[in-house]
Protein backbone atom coordinates (compact mmCIF):
# COMPACT_ATOMS: atom_id res chain seq x y z
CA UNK A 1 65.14 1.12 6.12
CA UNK A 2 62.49 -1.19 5.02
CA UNK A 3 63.50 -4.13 2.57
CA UNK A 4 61.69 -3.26 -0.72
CA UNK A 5 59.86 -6.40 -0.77
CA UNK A 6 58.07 -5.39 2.72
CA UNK A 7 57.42 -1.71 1.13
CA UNK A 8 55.34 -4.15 -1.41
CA UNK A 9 53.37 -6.08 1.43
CA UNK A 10 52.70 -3.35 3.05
CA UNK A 11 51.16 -1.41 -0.16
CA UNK A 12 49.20 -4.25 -0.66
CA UNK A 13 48.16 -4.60 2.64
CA UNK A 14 47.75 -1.12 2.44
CA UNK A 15 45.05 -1.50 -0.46
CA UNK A 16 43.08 -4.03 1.03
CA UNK A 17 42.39 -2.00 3.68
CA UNK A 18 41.03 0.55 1.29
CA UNK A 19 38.81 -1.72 -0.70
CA UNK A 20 37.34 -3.34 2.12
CA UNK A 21 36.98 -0.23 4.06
CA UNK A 22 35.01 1.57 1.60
CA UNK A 23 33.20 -0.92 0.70
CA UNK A 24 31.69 -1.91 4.12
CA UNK A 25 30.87 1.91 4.66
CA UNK A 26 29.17 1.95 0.72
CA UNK A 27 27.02 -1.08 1.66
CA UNK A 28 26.27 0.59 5.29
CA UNK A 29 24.65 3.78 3.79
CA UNK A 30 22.48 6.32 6.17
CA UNK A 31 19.59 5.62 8.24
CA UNK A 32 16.46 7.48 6.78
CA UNK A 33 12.63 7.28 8.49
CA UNK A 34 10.51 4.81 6.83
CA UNK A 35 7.64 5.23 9.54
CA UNK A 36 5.92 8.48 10.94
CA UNK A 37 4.44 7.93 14.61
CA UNK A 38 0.68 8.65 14.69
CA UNK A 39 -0.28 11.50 17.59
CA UNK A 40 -4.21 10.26 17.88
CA UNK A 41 -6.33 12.40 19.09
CA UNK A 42 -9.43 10.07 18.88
CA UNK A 43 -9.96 8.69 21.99
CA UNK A 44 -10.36 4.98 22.30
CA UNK A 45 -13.65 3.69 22.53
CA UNK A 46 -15.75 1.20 21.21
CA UNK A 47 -17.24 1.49 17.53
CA UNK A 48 -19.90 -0.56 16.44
CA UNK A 49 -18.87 -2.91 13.22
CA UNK A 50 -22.25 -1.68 11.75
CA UNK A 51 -20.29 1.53 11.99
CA UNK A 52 -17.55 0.68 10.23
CA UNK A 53 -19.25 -1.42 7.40
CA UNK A 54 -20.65 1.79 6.88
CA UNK A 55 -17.85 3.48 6.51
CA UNK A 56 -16.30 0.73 4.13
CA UNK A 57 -19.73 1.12 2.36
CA UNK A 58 -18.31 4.85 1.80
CA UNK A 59 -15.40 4.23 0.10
CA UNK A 60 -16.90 2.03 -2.61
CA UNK A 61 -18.14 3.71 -5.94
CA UNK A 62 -20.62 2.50 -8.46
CA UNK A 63 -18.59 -0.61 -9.56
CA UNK A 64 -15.23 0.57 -8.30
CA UNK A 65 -13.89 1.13 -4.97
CA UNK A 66 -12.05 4.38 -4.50
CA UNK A 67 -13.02 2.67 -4.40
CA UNK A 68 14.23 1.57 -15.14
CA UNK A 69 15.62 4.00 -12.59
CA UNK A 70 14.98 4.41 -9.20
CA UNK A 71 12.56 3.92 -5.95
CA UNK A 72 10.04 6.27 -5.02
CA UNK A 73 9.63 6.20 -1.07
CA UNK A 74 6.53 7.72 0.79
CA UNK A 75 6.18 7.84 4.35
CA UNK A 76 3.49 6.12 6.36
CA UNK A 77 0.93 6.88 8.55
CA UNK A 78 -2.53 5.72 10.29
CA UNK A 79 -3.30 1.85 11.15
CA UNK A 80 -5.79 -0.90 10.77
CA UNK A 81 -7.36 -0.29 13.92
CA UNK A 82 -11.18 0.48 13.44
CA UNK A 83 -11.72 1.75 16.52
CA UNK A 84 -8.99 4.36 16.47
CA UNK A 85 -7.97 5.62 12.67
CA UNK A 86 -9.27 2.30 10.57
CA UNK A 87 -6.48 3.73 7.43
CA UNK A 88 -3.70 4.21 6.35
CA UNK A 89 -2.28 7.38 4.59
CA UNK A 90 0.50 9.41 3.00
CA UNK A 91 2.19 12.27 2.19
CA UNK A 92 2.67 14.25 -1.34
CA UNK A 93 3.65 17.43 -2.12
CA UNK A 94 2.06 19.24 -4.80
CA UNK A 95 2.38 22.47 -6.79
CA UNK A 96 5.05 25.59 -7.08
CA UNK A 97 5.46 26.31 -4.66
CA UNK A 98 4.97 23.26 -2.72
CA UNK A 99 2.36 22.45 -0.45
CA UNK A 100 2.09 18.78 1.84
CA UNK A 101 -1.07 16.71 1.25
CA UNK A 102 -2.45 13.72 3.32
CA UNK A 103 -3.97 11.33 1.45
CA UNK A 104 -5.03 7.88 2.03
CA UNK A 105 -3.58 4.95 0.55
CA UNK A 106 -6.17 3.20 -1.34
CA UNK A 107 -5.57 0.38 -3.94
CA UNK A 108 -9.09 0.05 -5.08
CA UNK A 109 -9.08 3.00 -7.09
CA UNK A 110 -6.75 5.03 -9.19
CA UNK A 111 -7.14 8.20 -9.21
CA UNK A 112 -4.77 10.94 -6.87
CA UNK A 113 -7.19 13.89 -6.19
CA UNK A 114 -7.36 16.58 -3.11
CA UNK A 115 -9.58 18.67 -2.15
CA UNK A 116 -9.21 22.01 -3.68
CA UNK A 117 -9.61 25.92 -3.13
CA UNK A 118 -12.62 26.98 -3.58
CA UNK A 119 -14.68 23.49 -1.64
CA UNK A 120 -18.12 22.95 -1.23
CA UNK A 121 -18.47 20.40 2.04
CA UNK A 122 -14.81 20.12 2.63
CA UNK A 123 -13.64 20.02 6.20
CA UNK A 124 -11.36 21.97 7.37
CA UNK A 125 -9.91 20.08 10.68
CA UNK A 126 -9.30 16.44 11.56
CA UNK A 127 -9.33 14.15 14.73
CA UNK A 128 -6.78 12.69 13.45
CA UNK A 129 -4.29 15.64 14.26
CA UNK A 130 -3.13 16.70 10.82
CA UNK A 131 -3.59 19.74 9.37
CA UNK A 132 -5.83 20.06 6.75
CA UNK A 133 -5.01 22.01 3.04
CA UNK A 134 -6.33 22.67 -0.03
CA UNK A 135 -4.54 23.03 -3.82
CA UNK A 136 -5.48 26.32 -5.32
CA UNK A 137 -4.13 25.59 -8.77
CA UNK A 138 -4.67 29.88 -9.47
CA UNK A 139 -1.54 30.10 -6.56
CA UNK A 140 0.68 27.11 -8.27
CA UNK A 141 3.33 28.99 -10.96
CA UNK A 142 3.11 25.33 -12.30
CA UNK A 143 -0.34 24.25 -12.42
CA UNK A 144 -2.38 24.12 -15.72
CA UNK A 145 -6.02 22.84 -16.03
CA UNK A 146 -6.79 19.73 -18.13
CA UNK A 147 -9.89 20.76 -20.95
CA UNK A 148 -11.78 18.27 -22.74
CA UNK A 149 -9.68 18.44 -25.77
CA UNK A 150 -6.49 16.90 -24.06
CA UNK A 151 -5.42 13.21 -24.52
CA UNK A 152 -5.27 12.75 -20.82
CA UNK A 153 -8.76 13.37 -20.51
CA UNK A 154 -9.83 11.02 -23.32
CA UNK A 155 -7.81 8.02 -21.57
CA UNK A 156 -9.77 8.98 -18.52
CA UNK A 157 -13.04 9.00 -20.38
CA UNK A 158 -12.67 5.48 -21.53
CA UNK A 159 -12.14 4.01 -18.15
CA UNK A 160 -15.46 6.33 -16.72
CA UNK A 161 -13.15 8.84 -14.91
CA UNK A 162 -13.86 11.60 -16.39
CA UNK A 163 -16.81 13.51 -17.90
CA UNK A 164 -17.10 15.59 -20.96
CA UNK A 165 -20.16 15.66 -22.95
CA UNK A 166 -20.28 16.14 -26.44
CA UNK A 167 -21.78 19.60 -26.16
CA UNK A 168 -19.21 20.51 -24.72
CA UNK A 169 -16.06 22.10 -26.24
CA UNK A 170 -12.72 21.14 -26.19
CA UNK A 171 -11.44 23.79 -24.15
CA UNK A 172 -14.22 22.79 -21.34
CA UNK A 173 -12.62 21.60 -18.46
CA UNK A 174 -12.25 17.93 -18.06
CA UNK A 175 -14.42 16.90 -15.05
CA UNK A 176 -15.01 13.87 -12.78
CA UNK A 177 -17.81 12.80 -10.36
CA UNK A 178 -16.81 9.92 -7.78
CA UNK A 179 -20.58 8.94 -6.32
CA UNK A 180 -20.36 6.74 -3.09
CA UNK A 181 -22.71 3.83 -2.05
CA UNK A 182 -24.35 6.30 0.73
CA UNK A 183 -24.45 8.89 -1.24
CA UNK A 184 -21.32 10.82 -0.25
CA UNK A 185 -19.02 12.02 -2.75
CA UNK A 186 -17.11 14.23 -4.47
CA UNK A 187 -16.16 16.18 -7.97
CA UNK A 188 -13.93 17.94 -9.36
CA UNK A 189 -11.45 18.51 -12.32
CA UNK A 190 -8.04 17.20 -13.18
CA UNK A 191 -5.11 19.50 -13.72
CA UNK A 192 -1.49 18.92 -14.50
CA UNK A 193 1.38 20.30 -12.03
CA UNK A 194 4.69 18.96 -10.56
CA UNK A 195 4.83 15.98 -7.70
CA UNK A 196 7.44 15.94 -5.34
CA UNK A 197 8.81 12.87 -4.22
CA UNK A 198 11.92 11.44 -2.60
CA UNK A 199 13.72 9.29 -5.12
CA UNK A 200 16.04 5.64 -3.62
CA UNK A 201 19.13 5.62 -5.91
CA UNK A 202 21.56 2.81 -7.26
CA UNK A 203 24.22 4.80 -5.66
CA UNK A 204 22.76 4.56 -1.99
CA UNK A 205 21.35 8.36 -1.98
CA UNK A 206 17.79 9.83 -1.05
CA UNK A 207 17.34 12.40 -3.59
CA UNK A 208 14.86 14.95 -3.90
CA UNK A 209 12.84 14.60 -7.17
CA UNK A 210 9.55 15.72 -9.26
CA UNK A 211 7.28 15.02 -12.07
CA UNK A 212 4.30 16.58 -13.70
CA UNK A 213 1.44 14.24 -13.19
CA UNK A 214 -2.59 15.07 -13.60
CA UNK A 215 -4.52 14.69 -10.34
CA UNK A 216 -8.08 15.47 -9.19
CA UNK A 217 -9.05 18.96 -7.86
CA UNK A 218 -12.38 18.31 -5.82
CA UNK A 219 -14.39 21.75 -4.53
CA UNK A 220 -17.50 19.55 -3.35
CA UNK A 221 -17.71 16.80 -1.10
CA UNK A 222 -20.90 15.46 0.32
CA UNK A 223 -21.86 12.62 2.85
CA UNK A 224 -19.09 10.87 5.19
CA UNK A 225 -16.42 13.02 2.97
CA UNK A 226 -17.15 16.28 5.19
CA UNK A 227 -16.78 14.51 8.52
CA UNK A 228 -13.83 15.68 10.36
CA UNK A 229 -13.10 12.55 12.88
CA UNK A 230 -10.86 10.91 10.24
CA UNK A 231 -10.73 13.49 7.81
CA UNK A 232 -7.81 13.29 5.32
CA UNK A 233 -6.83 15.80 2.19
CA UNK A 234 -7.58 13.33 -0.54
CA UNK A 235 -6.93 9.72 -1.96
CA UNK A 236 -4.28 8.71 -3.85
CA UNK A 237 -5.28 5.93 -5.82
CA UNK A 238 -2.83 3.42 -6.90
CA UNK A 239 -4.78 1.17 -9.39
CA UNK A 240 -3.36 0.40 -12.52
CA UNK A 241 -5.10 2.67 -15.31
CA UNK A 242 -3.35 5.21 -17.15
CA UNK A 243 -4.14 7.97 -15.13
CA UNK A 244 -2.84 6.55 -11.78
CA UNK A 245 0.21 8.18 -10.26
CA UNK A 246 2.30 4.52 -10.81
CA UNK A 247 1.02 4.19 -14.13
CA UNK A 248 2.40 8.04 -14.78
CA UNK A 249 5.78 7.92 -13.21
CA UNK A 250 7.02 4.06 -14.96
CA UNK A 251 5.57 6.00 -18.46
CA UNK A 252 7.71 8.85 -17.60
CA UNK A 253 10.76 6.26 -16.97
CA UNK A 254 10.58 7.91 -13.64
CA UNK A 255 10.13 4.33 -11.55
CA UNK A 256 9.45 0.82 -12.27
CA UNK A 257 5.93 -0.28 -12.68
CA UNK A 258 5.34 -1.97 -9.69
CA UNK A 259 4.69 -0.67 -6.30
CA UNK A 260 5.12 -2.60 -2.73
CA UNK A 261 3.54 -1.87 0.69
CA UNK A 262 3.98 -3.02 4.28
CA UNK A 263 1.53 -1.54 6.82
CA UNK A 264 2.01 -2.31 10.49
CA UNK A 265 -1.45 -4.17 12.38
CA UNK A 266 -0.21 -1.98 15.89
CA UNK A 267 -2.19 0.95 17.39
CA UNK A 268 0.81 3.09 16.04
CA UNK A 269 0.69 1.70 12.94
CA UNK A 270 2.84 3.28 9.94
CA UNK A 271 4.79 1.19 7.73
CA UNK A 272 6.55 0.89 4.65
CA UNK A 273 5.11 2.61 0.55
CA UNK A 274 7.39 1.88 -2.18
CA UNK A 275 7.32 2.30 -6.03
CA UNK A 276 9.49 -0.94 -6.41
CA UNK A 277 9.51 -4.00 -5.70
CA UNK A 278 10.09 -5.31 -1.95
CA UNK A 279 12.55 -8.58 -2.22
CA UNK A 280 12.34 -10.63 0.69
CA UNK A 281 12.39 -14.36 1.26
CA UNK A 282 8.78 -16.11 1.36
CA UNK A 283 7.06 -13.67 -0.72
CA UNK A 284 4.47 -15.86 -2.50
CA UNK A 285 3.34 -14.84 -6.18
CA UNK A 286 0.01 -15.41 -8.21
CA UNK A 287 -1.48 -13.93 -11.29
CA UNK A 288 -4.01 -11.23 -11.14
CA UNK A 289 -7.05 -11.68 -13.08
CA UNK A 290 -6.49 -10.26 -16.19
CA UNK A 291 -8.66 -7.16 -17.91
CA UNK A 292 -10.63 -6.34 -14.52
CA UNK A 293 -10.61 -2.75 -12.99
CA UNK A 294 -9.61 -3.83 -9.66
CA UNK A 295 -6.67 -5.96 -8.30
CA UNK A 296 -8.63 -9.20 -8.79
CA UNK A 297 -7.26 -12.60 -8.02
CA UNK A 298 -8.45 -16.26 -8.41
CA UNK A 299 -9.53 -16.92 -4.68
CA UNK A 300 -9.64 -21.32 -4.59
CA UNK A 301 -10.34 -22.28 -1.18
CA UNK A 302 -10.42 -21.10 2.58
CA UNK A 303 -9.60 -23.59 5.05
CA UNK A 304 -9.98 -23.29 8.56
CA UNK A 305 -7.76 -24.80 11.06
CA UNK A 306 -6.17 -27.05 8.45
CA UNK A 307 -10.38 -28.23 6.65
CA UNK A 308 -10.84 -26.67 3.75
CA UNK A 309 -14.57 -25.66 3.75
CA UNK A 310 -17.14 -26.95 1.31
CA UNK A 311 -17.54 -23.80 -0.22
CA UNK A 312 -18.70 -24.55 -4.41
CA UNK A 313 -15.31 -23.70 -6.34
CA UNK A 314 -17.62 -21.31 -8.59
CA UNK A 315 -18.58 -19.52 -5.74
CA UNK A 316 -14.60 -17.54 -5.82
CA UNK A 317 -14.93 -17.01 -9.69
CA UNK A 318 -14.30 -13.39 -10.92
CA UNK A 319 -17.31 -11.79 -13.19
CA UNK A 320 -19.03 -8.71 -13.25
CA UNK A 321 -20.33 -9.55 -10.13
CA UNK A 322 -18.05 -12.10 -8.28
CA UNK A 323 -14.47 -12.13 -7.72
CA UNK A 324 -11.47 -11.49 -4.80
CA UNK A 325 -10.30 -8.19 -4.81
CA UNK A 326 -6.95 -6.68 -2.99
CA UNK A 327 -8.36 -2.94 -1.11
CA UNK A 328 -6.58 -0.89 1.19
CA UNK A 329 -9.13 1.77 0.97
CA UNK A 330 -11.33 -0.91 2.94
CA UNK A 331 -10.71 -1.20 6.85
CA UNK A 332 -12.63 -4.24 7.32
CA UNK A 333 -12.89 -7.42 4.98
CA UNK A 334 -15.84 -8.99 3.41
CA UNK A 335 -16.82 -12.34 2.42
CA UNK A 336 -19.04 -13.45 -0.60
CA UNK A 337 -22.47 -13.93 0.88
CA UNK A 338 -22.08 -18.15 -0.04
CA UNK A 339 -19.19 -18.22 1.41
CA UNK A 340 -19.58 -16.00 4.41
CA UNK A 341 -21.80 -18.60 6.49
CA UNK A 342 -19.45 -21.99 6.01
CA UNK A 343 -16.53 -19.71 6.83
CA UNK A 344 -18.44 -18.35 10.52
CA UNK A 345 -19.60 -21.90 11.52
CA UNK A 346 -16.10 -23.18 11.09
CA UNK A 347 -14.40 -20.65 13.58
CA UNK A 348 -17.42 -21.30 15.86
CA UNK A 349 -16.74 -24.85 15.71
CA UNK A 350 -12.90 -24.87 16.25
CA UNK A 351 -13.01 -22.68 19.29
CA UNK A 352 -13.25 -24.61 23.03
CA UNK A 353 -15.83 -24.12 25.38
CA UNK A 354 -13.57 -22.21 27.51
CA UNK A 355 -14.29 -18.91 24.91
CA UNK A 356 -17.90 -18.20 25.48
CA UNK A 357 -19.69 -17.24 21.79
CA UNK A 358 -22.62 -14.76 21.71
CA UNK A 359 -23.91 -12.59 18.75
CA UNK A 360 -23.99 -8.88 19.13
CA UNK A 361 -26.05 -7.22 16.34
CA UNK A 362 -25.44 -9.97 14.14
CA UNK A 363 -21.87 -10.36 14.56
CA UNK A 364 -20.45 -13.66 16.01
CA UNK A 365 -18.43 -12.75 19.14
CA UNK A 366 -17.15 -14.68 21.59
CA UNK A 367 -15.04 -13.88 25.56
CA UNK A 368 -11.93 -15.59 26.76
CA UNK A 369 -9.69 -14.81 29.11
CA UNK A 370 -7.02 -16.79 26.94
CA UNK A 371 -4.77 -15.60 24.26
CA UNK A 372 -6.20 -15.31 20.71
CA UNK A 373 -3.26 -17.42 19.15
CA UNK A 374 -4.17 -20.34 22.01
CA UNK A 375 -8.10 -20.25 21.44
CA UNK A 376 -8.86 -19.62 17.70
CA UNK A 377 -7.94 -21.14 14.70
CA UNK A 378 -5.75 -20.47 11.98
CA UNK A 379 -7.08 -19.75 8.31
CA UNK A 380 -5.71 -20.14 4.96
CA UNK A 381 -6.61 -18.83 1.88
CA UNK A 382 -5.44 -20.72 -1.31
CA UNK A 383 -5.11 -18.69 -4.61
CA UNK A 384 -3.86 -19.72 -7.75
CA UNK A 385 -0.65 -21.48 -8.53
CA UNK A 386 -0.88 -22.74 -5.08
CA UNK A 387 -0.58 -19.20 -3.08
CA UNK A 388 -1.22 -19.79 0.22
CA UNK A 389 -2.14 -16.61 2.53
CA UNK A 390 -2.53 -18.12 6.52
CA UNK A 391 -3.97 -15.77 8.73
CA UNK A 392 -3.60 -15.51 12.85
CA UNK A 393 -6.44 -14.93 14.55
CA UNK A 394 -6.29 -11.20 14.60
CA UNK A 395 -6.38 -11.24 11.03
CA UNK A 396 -10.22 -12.18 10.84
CA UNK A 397 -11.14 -10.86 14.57
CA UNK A 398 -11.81 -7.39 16.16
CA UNK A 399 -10.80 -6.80 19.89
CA UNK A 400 -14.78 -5.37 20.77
CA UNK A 401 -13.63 -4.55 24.36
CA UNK A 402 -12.78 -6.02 27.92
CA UNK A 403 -15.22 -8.07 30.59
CA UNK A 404 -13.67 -8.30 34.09
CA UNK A 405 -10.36 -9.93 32.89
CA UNK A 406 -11.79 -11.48 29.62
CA UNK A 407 -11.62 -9.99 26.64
CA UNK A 408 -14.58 -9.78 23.70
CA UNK A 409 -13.37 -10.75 20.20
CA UNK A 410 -15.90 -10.75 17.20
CA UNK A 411 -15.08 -12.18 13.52
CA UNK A 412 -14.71 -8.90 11.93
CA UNK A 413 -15.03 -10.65 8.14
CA UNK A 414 -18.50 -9.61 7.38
CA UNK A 415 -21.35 -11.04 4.80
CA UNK A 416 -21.30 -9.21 1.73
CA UNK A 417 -24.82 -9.71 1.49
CA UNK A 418 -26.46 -10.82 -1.68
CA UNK A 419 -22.80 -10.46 -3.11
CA UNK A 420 -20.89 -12.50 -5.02
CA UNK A 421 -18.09 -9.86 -4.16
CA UNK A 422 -15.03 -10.80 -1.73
CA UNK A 423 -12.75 -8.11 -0.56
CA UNK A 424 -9.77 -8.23 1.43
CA UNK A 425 -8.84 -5.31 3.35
CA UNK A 426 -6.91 -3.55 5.88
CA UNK A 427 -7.45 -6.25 8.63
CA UNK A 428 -6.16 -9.19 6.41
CA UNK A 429 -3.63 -6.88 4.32
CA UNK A 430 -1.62 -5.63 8.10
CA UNK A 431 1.35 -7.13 8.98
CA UNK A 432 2.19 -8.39 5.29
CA UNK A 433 4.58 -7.66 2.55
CA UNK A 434 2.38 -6.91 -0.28
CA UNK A 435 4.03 -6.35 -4.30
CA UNK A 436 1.77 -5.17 -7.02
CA UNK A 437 3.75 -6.19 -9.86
CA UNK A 438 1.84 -5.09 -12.64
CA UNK A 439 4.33 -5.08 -14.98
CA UNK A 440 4.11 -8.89 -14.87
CA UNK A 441 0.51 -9.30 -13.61
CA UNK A 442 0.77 -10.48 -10.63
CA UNK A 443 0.56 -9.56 -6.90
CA UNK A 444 2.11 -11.15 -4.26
CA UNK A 445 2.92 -11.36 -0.39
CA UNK A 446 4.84 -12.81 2.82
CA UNK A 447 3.70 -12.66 6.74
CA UNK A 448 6.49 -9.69 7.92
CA UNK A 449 7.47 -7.20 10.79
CA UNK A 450 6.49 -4.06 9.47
CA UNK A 451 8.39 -2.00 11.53
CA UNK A 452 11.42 -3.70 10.04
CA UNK A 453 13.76 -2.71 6.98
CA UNK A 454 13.22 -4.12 3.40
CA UNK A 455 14.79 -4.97 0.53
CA UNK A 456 13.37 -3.10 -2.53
CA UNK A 457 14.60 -3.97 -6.01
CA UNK A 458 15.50 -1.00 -8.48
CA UNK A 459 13.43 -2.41 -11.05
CA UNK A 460 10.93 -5.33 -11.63
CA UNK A 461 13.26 -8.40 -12.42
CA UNK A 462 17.11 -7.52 -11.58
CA UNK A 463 18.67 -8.22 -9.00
CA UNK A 464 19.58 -4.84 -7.73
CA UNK A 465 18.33 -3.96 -3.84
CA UNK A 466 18.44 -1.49 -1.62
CA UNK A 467 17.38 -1.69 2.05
CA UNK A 468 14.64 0.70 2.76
CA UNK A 469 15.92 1.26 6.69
CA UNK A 470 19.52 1.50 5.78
CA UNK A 471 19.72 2.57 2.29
CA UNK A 472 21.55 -0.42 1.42
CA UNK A 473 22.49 -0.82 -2.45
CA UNK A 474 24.04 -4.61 -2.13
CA UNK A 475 24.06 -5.44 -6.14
CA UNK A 476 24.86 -1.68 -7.16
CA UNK A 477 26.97 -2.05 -10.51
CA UNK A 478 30.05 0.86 -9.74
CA UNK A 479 30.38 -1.25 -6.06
CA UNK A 480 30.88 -4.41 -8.16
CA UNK A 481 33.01 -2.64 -10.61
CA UNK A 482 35.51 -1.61 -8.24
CA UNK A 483 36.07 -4.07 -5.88
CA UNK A 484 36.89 -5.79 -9.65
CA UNK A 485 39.29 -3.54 -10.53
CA UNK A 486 41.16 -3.26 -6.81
CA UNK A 487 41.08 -6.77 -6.93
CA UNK A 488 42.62 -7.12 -10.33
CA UNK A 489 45.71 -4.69 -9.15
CA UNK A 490 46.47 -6.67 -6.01
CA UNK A 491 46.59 -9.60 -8.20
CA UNK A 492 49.40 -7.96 -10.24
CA UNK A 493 50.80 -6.75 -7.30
CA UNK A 494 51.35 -10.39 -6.05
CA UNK A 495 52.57 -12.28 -8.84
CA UNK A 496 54.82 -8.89 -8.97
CA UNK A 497 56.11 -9.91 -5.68
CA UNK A 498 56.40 -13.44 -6.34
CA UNK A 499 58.54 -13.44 -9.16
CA UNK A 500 60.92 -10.60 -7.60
């Protein structure tokens, strides 16, 4: 028979085994997709930038671009490159029952709207091999239309995204109107109906969750909108007015009030869309410009291979008509028109002889037969509080194509002509950690691997994560609570034994 004090040892050794074991398989959690792989069925070919300024000139409306508890994950899909999808989108589910929307991701505006049943315009296929739906609100048990007498509509009114005139009564519906720089567009009305969403708990599981939120319902599109090469379903805007679907959800104590993304620069692109806050070493933090409709920030300097250029401080200022502003919904980037030239003579400067330049319709290109890294500089963009954003080459270039066994690269910042407007887009957001914390006004972001796993926190400020490839909950409070209380017992259990 076993001695009784061995019995002991061996129940302790017994419980150690049990509290480490289930702890290491708590903090291991399940693997769950965090990128979708893009099937393209655009072939690739050369664009024109002209093309895609365009296009960028599209997505921008009359002054604006459309231009806690726990984290909301969407999946990703699309990529930066122009010359095969040029966004990046999602996926929601909408209505009762449910139907799957793609919409692109677009921080320069803030409204979630898809096209709806009747459309004027709409298309009805897409090159980018999705298929294509439309919200009948008549076919959603759920759905109710907003009228010109609700609330909502009022707090849309006030920030121009909505229209109700006073002849109007309140039981009109509440209406919208988004009119693009080419003269694309679309309208529609807002109605209210459920949002389906997976849902990142502090006890390591992906639930299935939902919220009634108000969102567009477009039957006309005009312009660019009914192309089908890159048609999507909608845009889901995730500015920071009332009406936007992070603004909704944190009111509804559904998730915090920040939101985080990480969007691979590769041909298959994808990434990472979280309402939370990604935690990972390096991220850099500065203040967004307070009371502007956009996600402005205080832009200092730009220096190129280590000079900072002699660009007039005043020149970066935000007004009604100057400022920096953070836009997914724009593939390309754009520099204000005084700061635009400086910036292009620098690059041509810094690059040897053994790249070739040329200008193609305006755009300065060059060919090497060398690697980007080895031939072009570096840039760096200062911001505020001393936020520094460096840039690789193939954040401010464009591969344009291939000669014999050199290859054509063209700055693919462009000159926001007569513009005191800079905006930073899909080619300088790729590749990066980005947090919209708007819950403390600021935005901020670290050079990453995409295609990696995250760390999200559970709310803005504590110091509760989860890792968005493993579903890893490393702070959760019940893990910490019983290794505690297992750890108290074996305590007992040894001064037990000791003084046997």
């Amino acid at each position: 028979m076993t001695p009784p004090r061995a019995v002991s040892a061996a129940f302790l050794a017994f419980l150690i085994v049990i509290l480490f074991s289930d702890t290491a398989a708590e903090i291991a959690g399940e693997d769950f997709p965090t990128t979708l792989r893009l099937e393209r069925a655009i072939p690739r070919r050369g664009v024109e930038i002209e093309h895609l300024k365009a296009r960028d000139l599209s997505r921008r409306k009359n002054g604006r671009r459309l231009s806690v508890a726990g984290v909301v994950d969407f999946p990703v899909d699309g990529s930066a490159n122009p010359f095969t999808v040029g966004l990046y989108f999602t996926r929601v589910k909408l209505g009762n029952p449910a139907k799957e929307f793609y919409v692109q991701i677009d921080t320069g505006s803030d409204i979630l709207w898809v096209a709806c049943s009747p459309c004027a315009g709409c298309p009805t296929s897409s090159g980018l091999n999705i298929r294509m739906e439309f919200f009948d609100p008549e076919k959603s048990s759920t759905a109710s239309k907003i009228t010109c007498g609700d609330d909502r509509c009022t707090s849309a009114l006030q920030t121009g995204e909505s229209i109700c005139t006073t002849s109007e009564s309140s039981s009109s519906l509440c209406d919208y109107t988004f009119q693009y720089g080419d003269g694309s567009g679309t309208s529609g009305y807002y109605v209210s109906d459920m949002l389906y969403f997976d849902t990142i708990t502090g006890d390591e599981q992906a639930v299935n969750s939902s919220a009634t939120i108000v969102f567009g319902c477009s039957n006309t599109q005009s312009g660019d909108l009914t192309k089908a090469d890159r048609a999507v379903d909608g845009i889901f805007g995730f500015g920071q007015h009332d009406l936007s679907v992070v603004s909704q959800l944190s009111s509804l104590g559904v998730s915090p009030k920040v939101f985080s993304h990480c969007l691979k620069g590769s041909d298959n692109g994808g990434g990472i869309l979280v309402l939370g806050e990604i935690a990972e070493p390096g991220i850099v933090y500065t203040p967004l410009v307070p009371s502007q409709p956009h996600y402005n920030l205080n832009l200092e300097s730009i220096a190129v291979n280590g000079q900072t250029l002699a660009i007039d401080s005043s020149v970066f200022a935000t007004s009604t008509t100057q400022g920096t502003i953070i836009d997914s919904g724009t593939t390309l980037a754009y520099l204000a028109d005084q700061a635009y030239d400086p910036f292009v003579n620098a690059i041509v400067s810094s690059v040897p002889k053994s790249a070739s330049p040329f200008v193609s319709k305006g755009n300065q290109c060059f060919v090497t037969s060398d690697s980007a890294d080895s031939v072009f500089p570096s840039v760096t963009l200062t911001f505020m509080g001393g936020a520094v954003m460096l840039l690789k080459p193939e954040g401010y270039l464009l591969q344009q194509g291939n000669v014999d066994n050199a290859i054509i690269w063209c700055i693919g910042w462009q000159k926001n002509q007569g513009q005191g407007i800079s905006i930073l887009g899909d080619l300088v957001l790729k590749d990066k950690i980005f947090v919209y914390d708007l819950a403390n006004q600021r935005i901020g972001w670290s050079d990453y691997d995409c295609s990696s796993s995250v760390n999200v926190t559970m709310s803005s400020g504590k110091n509760e994560y989860l890792n968005a490839g493993q579903l890893d909950v490393s702070g959760s409070s019940h893990t910490a609570s019983r290794f505690i209380f297992v750890l108290v017992h074996i305590v007992y259990i040894l001064t037990f034994l000791l003084h046997r």
